[in-house]
N, C-alpha and C. Protein backbone atom coordinates (compact mmCIF):
# COMPACT_ATOMS: atom_id res chain seq x y z
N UNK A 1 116.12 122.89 61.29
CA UNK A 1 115.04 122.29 60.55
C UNK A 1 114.56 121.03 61.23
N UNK A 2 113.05 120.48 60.88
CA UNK A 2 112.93 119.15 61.56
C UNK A 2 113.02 118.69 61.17
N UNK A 3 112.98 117.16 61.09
CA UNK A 3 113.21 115.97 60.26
C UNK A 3 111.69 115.57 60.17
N UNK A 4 111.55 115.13 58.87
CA UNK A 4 110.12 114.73 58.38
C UNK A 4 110.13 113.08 59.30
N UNK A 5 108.59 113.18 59.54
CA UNK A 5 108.13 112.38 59.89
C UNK A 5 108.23 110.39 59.15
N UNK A 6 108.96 109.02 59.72
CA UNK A 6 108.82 108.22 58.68
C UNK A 6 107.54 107.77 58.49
N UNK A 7 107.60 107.29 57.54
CA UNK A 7 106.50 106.46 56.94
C UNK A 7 105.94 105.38 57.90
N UNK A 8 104.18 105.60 57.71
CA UNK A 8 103.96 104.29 58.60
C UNK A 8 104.44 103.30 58.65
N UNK A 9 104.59 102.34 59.72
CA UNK A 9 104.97 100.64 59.25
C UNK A 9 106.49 101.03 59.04
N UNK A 10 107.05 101.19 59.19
CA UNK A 10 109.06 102.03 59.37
C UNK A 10 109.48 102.10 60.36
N UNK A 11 110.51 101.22 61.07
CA UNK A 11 111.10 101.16 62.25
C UNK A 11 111.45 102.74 62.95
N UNK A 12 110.88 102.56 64.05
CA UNK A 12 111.83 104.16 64.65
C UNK A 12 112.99 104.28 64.67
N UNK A 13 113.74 105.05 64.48
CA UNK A 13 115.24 105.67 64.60
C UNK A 13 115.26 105.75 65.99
N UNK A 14 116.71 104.87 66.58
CA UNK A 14 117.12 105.66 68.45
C UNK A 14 117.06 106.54 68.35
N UNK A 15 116.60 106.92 69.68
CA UNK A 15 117.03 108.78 69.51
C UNK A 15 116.20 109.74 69.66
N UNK A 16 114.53 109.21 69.04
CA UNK A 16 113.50 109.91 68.86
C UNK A 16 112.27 109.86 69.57
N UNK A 17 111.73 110.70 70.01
CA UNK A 17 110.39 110.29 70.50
C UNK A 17 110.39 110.11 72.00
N UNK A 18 109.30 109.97 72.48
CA UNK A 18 109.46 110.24 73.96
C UNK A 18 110.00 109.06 74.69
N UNK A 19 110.16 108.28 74.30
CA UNK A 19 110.77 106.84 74.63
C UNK A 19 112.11 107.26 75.04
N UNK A 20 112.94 108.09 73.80
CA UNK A 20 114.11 108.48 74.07
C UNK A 20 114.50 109.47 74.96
N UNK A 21 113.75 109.94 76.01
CA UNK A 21 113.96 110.75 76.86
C UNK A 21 114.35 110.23 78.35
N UNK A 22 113.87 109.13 78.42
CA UNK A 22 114.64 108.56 79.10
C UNK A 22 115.53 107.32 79.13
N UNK A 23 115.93 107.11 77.99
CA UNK A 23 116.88 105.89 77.58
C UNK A 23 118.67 106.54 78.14
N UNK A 24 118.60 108.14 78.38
CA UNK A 24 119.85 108.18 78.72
C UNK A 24 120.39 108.84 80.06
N UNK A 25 118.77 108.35 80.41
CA UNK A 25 118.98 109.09 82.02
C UNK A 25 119.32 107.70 83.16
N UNK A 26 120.14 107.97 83.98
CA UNK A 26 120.66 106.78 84.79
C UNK A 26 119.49 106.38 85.41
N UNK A 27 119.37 105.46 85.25
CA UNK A 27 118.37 104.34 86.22
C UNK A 27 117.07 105.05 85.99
N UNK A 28 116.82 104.98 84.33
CA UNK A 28 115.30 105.26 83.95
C UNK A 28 114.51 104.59 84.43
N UNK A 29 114.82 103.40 84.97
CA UNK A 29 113.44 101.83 84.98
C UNK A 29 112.71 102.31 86.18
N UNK A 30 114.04 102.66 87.52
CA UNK A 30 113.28 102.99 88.62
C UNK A 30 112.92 104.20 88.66
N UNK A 31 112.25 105.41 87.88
CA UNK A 31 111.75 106.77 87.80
C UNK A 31 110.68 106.23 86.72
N UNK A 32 110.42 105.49 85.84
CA UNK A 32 109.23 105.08 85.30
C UNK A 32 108.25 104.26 86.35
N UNK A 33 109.03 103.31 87.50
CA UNK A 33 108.53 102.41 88.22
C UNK A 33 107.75 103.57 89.50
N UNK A 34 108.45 104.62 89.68
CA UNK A 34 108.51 105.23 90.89
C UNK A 34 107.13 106.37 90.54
N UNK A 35 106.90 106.86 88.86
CA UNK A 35 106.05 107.54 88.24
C UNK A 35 104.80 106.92 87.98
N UNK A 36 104.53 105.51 88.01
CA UNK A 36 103.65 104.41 87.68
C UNK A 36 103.03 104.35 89.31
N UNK A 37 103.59 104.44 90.30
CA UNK A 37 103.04 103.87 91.56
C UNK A 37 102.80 105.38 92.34
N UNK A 38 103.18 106.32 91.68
CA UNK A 38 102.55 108.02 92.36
C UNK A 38 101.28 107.92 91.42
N UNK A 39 101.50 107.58 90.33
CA UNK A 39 99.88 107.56 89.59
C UNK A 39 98.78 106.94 89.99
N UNK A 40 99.28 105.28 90.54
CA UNK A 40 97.98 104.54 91.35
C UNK A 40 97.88 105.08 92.48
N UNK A 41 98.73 105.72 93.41
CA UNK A 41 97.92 106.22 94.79
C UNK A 41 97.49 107.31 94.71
N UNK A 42 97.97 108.03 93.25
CA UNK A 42 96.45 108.98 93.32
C UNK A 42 95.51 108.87 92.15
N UNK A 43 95.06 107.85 91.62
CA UNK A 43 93.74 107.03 91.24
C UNK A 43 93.24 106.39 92.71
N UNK A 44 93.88 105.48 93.37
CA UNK A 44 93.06 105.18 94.77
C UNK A 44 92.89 105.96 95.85
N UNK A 45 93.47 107.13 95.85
CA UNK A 45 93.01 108.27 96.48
C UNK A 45 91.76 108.40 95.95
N UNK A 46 91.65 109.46 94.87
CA UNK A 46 90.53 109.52 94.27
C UNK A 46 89.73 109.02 94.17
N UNK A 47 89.57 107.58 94.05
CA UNK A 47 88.46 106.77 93.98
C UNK A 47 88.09 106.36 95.96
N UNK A 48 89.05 106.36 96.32
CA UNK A 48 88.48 106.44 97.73
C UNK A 48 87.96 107.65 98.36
N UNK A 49 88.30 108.84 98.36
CA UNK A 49 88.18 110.01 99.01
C UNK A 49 87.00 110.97 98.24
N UNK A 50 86.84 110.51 96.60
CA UNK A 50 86.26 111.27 96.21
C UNK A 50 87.05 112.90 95.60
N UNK A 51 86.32 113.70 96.03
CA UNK A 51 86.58 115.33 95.11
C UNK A 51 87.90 115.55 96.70
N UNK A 52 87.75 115.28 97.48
CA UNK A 52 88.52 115.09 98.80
C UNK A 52 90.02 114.72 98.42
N UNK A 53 91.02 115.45 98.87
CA UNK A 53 92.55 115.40 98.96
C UNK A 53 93.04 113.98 100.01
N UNK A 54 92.49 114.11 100.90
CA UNK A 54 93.84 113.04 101.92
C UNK A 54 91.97 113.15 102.77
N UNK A 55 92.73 111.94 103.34
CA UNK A 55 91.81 110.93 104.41
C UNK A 55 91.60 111.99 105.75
N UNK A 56 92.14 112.88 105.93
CA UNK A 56 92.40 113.40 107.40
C UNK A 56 90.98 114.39 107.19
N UNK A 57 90.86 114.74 106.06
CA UNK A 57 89.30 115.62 106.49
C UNK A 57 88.23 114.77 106.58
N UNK A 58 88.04 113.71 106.45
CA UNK A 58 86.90 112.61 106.22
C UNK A 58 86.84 112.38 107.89
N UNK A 59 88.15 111.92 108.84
CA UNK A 59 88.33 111.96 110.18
C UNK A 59 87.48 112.79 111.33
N UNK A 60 87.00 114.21 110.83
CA UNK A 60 86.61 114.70 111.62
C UNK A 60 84.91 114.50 111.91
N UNK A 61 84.52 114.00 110.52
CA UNK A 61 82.64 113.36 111.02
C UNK A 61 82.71 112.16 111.79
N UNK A 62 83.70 111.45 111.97
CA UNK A 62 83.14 110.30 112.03
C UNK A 62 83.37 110.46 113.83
N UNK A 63 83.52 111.18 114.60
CA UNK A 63 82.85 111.13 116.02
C UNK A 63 81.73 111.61 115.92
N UNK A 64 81.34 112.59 115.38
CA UNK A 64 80.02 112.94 115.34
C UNK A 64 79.12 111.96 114.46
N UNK A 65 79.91 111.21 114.12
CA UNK A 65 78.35 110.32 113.51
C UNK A 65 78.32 109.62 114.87
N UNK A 66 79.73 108.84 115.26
CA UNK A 66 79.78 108.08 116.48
C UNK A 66 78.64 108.35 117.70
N UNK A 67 78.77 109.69 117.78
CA UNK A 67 78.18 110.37 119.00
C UNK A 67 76.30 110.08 118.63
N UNK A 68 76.48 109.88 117.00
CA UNK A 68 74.78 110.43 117.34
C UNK A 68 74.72 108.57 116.92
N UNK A 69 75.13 107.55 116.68
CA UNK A 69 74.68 106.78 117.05
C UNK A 69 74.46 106.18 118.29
N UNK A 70 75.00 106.56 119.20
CA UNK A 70 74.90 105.88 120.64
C UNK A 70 73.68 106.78 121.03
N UNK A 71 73.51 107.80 120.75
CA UNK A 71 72.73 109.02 121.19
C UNK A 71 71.25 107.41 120.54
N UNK A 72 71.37 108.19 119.71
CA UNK A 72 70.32 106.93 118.74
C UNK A 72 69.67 105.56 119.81
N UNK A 73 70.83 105.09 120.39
CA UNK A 73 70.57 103.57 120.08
C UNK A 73 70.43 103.71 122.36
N UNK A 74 70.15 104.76 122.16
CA UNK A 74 70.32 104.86 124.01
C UNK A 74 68.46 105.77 124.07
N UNK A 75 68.20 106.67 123.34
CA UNK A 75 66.81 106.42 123.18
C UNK A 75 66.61 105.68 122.72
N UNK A 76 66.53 104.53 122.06
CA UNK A 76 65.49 103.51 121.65
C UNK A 76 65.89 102.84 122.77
N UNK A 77 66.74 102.50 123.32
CA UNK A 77 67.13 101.55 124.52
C UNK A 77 65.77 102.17 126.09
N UNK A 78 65.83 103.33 126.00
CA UNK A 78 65.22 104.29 127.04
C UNK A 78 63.44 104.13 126.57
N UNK A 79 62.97 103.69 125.36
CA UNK A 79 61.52 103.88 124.48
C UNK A 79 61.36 102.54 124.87
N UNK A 80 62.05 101.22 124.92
CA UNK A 80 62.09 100.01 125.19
C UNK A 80 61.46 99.73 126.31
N UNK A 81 62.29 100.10 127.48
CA UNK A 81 62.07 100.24 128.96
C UNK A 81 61.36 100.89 129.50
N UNK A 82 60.68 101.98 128.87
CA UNK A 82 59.75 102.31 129.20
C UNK A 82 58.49 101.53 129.42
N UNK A 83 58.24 100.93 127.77
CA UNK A 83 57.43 100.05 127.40
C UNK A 83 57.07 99.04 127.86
N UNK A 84 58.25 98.41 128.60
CA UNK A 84 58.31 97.26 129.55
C UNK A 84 57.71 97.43 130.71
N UNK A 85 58.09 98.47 131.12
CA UNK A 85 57.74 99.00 132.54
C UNK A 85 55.80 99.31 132.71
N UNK A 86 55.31 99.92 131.99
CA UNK A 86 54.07 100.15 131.21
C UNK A 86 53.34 99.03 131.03
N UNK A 87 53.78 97.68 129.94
CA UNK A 87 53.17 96.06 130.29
C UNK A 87 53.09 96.18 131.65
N UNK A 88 53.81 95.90 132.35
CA UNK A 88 54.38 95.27 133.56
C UNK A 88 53.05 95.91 134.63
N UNK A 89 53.20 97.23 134.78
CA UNK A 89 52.14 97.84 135.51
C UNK A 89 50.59 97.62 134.92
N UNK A 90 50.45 97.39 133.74
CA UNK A 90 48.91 97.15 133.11
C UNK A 90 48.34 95.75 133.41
N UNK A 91 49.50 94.72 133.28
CA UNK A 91 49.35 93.61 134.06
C UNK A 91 49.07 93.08 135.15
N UNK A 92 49.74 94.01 136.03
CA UNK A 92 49.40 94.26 138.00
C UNK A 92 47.98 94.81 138.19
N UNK A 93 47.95 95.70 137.09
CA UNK A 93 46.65 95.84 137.42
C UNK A 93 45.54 94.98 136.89
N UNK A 94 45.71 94.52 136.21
CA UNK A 94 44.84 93.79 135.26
C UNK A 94 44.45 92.50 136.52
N UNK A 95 45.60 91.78 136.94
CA UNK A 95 45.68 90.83 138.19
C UNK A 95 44.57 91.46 139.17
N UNK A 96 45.06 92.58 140.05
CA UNK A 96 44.15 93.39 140.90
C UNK A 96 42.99 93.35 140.71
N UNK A 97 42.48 93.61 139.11
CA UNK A 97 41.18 93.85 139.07
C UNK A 97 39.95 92.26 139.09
N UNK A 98 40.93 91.46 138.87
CA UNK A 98 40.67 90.14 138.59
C UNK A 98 40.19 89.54 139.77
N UNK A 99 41.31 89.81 140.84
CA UNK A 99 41.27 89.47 142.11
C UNK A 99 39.90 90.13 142.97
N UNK A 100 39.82 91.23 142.38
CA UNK A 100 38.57 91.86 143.41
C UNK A 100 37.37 91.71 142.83
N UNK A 101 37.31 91.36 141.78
CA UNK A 101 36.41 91.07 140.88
C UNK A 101 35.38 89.54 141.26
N UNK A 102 36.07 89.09 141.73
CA UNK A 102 35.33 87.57 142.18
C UNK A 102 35.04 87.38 143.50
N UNK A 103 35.81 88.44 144.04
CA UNK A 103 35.40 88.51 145.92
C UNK A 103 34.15 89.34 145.59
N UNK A 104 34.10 90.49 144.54
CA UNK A 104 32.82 91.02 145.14
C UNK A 104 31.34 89.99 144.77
N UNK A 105 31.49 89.50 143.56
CA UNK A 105 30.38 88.03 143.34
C UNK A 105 30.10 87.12 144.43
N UNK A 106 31.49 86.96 145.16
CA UNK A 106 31.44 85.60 146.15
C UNK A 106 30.26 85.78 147.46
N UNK A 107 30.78 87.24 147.79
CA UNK A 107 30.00 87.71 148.46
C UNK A 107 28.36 88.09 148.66
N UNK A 108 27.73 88.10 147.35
CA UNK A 108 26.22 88.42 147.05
C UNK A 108 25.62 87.67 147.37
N UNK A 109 26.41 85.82 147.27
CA UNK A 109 24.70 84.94 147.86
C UNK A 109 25.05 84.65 149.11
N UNK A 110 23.34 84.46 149.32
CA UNK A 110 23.25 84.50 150.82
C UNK A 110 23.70 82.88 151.40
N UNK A 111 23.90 83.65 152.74
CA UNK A 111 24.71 82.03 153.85
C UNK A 111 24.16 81.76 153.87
N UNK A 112 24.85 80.17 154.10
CA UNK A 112 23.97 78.83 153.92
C UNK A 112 22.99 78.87 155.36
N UNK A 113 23.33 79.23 156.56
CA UNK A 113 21.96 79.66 157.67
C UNK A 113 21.00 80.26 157.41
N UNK A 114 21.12 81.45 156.29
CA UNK A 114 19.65 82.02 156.43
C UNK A 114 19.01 81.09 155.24
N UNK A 115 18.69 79.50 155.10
CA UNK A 115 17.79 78.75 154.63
C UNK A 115 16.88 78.49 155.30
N UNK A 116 15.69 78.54 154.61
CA UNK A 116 14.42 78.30 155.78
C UNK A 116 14.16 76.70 156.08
């Protein structure tokens, strides 16, 4: 038979309840302590990893992200230098055109000998 339940507000009886399941097992403190700290590393699993088990499958993107950032950052490095290169020549020419530009004016009036 079971024993009826006590009355609210009524001290528990030793003996009962899940408390008492481990009051007579040797060195309960450290299997409650040892059950408390498997529970937080897998809450911070979880909250780190997500729907994800262990860290080791997360390992395998991260060269391929690696790879496509350098990939990334080596065309824009290559779009840069181009660009530079491009000023650089529009400028030379720009000079060039400058330069020939005033020899051909210099040239139109007439020498100072043919004055009458």
């Amino acid at each position: 038979m079971s024993t009826p339940e006590p009355p609210p507000g009524s001290p528990r009886r030793p003996g009962t309840g899940p408390v008492s399941a481990l009051q007579n097992t040797p060195n309960a403190e450290r299997y409650v302590l040892e059950a408390d700290a498997m529970r937080r590393r897998q809450l911070r699993s979880a909250l780190l990893h997500g729907s994800r088990r262990t860290w080791r499958e997360h390992q395998r993107s991260w060269p391929a992200v690696t790879v496509g950032l350098l990939v990334a950052a080596f065309i824009v490095a290559g779009i840069i230098v181009y660009n530079a290169v491009q000023v650089t020549e529009d400028n030379t020419k720009k000079q060039e055109q400058e330069r020939q530009a005033p020899a051909t004016s210099t040239s139109a009036p007439a020498s100072p000998s043919a004055r009458p």
